[in-house]
PDB file of N, CA and C in Angstrom:
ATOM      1  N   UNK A   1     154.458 109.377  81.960  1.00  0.00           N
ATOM      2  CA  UNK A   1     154.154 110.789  81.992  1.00  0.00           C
ATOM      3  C   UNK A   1     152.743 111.013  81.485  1.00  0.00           C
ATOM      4  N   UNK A   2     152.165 111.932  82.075  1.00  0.00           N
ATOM      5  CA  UNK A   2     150.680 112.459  81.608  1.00  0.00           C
ATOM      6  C   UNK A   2     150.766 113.374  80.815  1.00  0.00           C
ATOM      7  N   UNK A   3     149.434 113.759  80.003  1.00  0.00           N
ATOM      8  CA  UNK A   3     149.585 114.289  79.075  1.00  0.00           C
ATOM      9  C   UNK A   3     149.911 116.001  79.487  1.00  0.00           C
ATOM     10  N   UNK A   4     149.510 116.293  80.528  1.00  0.00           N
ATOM     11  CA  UNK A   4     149.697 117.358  80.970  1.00  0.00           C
ATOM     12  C   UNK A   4     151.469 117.855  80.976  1.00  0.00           C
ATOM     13  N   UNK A   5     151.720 116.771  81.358  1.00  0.00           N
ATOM     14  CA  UNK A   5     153.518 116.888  81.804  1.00  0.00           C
ATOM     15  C   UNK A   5     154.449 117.027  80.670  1.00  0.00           C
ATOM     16  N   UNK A   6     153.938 116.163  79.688  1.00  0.00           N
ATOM     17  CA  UNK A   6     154.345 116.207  78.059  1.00  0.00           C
ATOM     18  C   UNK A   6     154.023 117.549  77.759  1.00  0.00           C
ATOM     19  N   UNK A   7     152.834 118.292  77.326  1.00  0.00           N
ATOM     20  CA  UNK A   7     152.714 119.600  76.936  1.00  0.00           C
ATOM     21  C   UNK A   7     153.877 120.679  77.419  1.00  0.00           C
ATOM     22  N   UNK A   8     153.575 120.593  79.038  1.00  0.00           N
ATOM     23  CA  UNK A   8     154.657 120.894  79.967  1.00  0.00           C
ATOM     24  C   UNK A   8     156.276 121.142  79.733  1.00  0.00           C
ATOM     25  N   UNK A   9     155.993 120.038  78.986  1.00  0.00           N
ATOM     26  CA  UNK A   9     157.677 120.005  78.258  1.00  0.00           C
ATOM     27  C   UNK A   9     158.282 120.302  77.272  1.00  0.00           C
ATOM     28  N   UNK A  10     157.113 120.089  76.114  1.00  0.00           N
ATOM     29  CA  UNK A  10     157.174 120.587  75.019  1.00  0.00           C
ATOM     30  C   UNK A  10     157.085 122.215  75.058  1.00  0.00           C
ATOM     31  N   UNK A  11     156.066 122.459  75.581  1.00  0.00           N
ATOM     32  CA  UNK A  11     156.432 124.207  75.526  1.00  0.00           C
ATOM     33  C   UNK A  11     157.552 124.812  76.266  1.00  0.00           C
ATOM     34  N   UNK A  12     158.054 124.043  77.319  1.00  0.00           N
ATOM     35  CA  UNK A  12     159.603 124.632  78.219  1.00  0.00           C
ATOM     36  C   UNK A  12     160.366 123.925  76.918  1.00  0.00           C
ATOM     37  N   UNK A  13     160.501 123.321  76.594  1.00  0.00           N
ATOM     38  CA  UNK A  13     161.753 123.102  75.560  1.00  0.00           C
ATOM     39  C   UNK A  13     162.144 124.205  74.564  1.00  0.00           C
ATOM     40  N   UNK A  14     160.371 124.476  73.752  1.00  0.00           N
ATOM     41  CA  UNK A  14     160.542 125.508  72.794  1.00  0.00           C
ATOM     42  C   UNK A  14     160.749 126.583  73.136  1.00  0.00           C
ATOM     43  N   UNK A  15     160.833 127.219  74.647  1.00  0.00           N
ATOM     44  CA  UNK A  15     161.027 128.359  75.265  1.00  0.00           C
ATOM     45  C   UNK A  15     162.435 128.501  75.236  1.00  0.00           C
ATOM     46  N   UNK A  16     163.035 127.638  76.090  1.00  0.00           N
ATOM     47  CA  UNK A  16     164.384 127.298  76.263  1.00  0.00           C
ATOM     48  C   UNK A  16     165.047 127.431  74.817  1.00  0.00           C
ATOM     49  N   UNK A  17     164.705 127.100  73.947  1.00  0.00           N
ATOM     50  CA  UNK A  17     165.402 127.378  72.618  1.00  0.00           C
ATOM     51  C   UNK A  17     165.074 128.031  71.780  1.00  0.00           C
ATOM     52  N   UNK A  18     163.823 128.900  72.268  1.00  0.00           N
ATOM     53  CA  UNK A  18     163.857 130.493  71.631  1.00  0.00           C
ATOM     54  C   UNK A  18     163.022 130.291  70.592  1.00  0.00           C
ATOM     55  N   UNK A  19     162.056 129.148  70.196  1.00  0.00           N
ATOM     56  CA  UNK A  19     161.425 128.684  69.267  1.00  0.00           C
ATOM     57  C   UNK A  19     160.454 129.773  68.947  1.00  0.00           C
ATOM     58  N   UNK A  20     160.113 130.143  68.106  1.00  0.00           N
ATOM     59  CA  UNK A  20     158.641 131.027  68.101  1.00  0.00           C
ATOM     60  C   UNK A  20     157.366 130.724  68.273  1.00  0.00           C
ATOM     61  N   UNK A  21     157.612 129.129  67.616  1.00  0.00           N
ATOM     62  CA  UNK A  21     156.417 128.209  67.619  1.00  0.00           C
ATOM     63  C   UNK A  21     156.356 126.969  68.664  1.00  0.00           C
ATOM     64  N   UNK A  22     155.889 127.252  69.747  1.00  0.00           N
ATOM     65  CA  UNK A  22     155.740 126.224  71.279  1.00  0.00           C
ATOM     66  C   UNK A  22     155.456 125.252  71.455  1.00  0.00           C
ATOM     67  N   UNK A  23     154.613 124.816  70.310  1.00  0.00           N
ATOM     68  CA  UNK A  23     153.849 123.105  69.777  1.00  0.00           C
ATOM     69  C   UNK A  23     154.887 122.159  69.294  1.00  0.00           C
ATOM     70  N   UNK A  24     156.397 122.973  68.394  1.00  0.00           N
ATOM     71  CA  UNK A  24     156.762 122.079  67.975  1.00  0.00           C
ATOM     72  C   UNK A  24     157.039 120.647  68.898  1.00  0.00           C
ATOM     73  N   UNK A  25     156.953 119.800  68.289  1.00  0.00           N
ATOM     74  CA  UNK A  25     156.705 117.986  68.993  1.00  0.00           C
ATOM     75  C   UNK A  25     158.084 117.974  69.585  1.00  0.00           C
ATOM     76  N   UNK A  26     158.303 117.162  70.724  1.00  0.00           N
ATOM     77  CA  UNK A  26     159.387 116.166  71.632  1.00  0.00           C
ATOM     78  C   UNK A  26     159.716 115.335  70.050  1.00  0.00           C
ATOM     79  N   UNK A  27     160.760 114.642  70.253  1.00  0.00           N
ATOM     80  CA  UNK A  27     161.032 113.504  69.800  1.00  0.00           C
ATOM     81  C   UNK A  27     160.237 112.298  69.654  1.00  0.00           C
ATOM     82  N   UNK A  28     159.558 111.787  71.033  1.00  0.00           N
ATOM     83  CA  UNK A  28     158.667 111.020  71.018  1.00  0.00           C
ATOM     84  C   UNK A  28     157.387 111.197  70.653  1.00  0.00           C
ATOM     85  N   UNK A  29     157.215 112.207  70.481  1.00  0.00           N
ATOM     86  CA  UNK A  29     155.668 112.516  70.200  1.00  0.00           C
ATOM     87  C   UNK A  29     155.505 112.282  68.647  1.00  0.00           C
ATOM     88  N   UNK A  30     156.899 112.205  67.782  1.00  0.00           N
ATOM     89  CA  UNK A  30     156.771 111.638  66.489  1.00  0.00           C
ATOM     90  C   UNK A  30     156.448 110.503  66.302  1.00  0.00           C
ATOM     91  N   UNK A  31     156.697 109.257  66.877  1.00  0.00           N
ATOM     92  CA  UNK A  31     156.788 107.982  67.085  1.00  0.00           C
ATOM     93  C   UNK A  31     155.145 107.608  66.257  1.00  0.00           C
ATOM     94  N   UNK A  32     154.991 106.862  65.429  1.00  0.00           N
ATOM     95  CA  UNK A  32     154.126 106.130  65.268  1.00  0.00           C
ATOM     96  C   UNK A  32     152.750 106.292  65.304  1.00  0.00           C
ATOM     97  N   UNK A  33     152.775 105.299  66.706  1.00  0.00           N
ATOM     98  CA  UNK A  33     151.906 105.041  67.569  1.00  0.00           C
ATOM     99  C   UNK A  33     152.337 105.301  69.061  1.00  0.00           C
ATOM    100  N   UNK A  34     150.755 105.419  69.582  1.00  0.00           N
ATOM    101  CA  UNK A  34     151.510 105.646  71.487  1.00  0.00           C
ATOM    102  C   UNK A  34     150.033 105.456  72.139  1.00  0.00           C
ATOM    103  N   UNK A  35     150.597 105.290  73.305  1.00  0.00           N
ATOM    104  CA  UNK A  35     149.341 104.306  74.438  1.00  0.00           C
ATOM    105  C   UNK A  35     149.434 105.329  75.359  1.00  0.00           C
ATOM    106  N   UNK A  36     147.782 104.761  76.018  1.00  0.00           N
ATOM    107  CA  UNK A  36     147.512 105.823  77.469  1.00  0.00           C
ATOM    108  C   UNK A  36     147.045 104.339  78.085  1.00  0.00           C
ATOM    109  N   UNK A  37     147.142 104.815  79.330  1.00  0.00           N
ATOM    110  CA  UNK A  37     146.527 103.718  80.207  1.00  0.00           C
ATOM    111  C   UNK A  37     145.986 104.509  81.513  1.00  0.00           C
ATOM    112  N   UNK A  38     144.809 104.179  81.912  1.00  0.00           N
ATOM    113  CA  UNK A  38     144.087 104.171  82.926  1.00  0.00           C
ATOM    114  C   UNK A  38     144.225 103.595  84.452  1.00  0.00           C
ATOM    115  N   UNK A  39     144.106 103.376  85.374  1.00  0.00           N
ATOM    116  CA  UNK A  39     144.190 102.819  86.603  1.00  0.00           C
ATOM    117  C   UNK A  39     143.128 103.546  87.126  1.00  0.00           C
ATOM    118  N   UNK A  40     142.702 102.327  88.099  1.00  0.00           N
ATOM    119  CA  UNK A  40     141.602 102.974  89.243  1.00  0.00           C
ATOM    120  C   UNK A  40     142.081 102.099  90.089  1.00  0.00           C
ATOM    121  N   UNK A  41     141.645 102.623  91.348  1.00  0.00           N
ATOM    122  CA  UNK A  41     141.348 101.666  92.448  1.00  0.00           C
ATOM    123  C   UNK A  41     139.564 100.891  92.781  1.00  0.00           C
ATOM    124  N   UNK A  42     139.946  99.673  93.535  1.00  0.00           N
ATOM    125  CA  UNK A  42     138.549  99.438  93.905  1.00  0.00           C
ATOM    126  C   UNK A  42     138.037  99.893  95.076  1.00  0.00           C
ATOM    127  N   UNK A  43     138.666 100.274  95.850  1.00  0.00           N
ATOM    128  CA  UNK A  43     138.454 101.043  96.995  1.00  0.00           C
ATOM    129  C   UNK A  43     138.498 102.383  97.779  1.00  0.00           C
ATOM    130  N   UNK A  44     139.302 102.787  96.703  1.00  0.00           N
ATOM    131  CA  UNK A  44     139.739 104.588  96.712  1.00  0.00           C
ATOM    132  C   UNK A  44     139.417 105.983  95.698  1.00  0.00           C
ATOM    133  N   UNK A  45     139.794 107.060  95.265  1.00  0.00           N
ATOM    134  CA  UNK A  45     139.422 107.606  93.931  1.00  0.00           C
ATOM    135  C   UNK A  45     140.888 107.842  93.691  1.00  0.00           C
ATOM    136  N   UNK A  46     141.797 107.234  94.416  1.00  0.00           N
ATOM    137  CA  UNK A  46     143.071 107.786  94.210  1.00  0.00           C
ATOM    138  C   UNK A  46     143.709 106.272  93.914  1.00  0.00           C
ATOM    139  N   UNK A  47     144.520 105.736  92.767  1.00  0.00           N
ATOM    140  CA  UNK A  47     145.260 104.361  92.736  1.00  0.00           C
ATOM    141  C   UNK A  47     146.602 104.580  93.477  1.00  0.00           C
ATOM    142  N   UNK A  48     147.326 103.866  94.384  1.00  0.00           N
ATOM    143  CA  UNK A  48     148.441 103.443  95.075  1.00  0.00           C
ATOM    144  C   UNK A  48     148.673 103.506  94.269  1.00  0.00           C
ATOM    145  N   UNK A  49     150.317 103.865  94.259  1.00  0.00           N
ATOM    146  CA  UNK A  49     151.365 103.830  92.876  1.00  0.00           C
ATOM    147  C   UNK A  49     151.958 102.460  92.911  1.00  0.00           C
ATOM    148  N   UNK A  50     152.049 101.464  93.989  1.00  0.00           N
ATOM    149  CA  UNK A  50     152.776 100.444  94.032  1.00  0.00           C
ATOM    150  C   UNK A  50     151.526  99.502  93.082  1.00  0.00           C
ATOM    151  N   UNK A  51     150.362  99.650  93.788  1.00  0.00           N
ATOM    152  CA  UNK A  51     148.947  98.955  93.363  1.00  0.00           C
ATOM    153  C   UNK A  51     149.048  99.478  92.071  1.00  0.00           C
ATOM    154  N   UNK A  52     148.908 100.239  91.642  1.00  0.00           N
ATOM    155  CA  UNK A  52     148.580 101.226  89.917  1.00  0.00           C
ATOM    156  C   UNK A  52     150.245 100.126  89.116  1.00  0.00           C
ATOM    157  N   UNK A  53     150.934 100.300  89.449  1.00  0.00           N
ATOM    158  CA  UNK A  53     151.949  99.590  88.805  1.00  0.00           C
ATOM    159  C   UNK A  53     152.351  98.074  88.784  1.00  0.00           C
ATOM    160  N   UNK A  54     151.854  97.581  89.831  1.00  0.00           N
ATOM    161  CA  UNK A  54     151.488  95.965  89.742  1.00  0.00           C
ATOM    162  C   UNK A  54     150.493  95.852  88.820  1.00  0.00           C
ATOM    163  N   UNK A  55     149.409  96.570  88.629  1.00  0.00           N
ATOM    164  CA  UNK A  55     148.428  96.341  87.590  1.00  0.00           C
ATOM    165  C   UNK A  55     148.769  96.766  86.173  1.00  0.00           C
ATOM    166  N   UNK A  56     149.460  97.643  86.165  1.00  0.00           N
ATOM    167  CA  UNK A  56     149.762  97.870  84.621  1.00  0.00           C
ATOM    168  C   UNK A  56     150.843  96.915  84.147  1.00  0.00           C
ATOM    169  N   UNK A  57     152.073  96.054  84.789  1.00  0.00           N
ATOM    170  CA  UNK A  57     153.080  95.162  84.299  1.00  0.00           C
ATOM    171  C   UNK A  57     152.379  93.763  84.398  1.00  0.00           C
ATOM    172  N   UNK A  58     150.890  93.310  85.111  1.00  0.00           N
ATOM    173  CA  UNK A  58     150.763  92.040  85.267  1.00  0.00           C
ATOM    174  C   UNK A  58     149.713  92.021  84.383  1.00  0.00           C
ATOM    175  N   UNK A  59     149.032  93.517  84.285  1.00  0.00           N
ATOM    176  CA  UNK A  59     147.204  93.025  83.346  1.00  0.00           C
ATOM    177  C   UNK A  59     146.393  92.849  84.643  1.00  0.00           C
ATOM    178  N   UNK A  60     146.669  92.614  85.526  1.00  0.00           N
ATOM    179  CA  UNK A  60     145.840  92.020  86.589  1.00  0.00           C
ATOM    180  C   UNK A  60     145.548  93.399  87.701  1.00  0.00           C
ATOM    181  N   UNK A  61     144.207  93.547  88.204  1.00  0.00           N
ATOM    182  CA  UNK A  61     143.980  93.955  89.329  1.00  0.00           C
ATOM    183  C   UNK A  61     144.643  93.716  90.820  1.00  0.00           C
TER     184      UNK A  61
END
């Protein structure tokens, strides 16, 4: 999920439960630590999702 989609959720959650305050965190957003990852293509501005996901489980282009 992108970060957009997370926000996304977090504020429909706190809506949905009448929260006053819209920021309060997901569950996961407590966690620790947490990773983003990038993809590009070498040939496109858009990464294949099959291509974008072979590269993020192997490390490899």
């Amino acid at each position: 999920m992108g970060l957009e989609v997370v926000t996304s959720a977090r504020i429909n959650k706190n809506q949905v439960l009448g929260n006053p305050y819209l920021n309060e965190p997901l569950f996961f957003e407590k966690f620790r630590t947490a990773g983003l990852l990038k993809t590009s293509s070498l040939s496109h501005h858009v990464t294949d999702s099959a291509a974008g996901a072979t590269a993020m489980f192997t490390g490899r282009k």
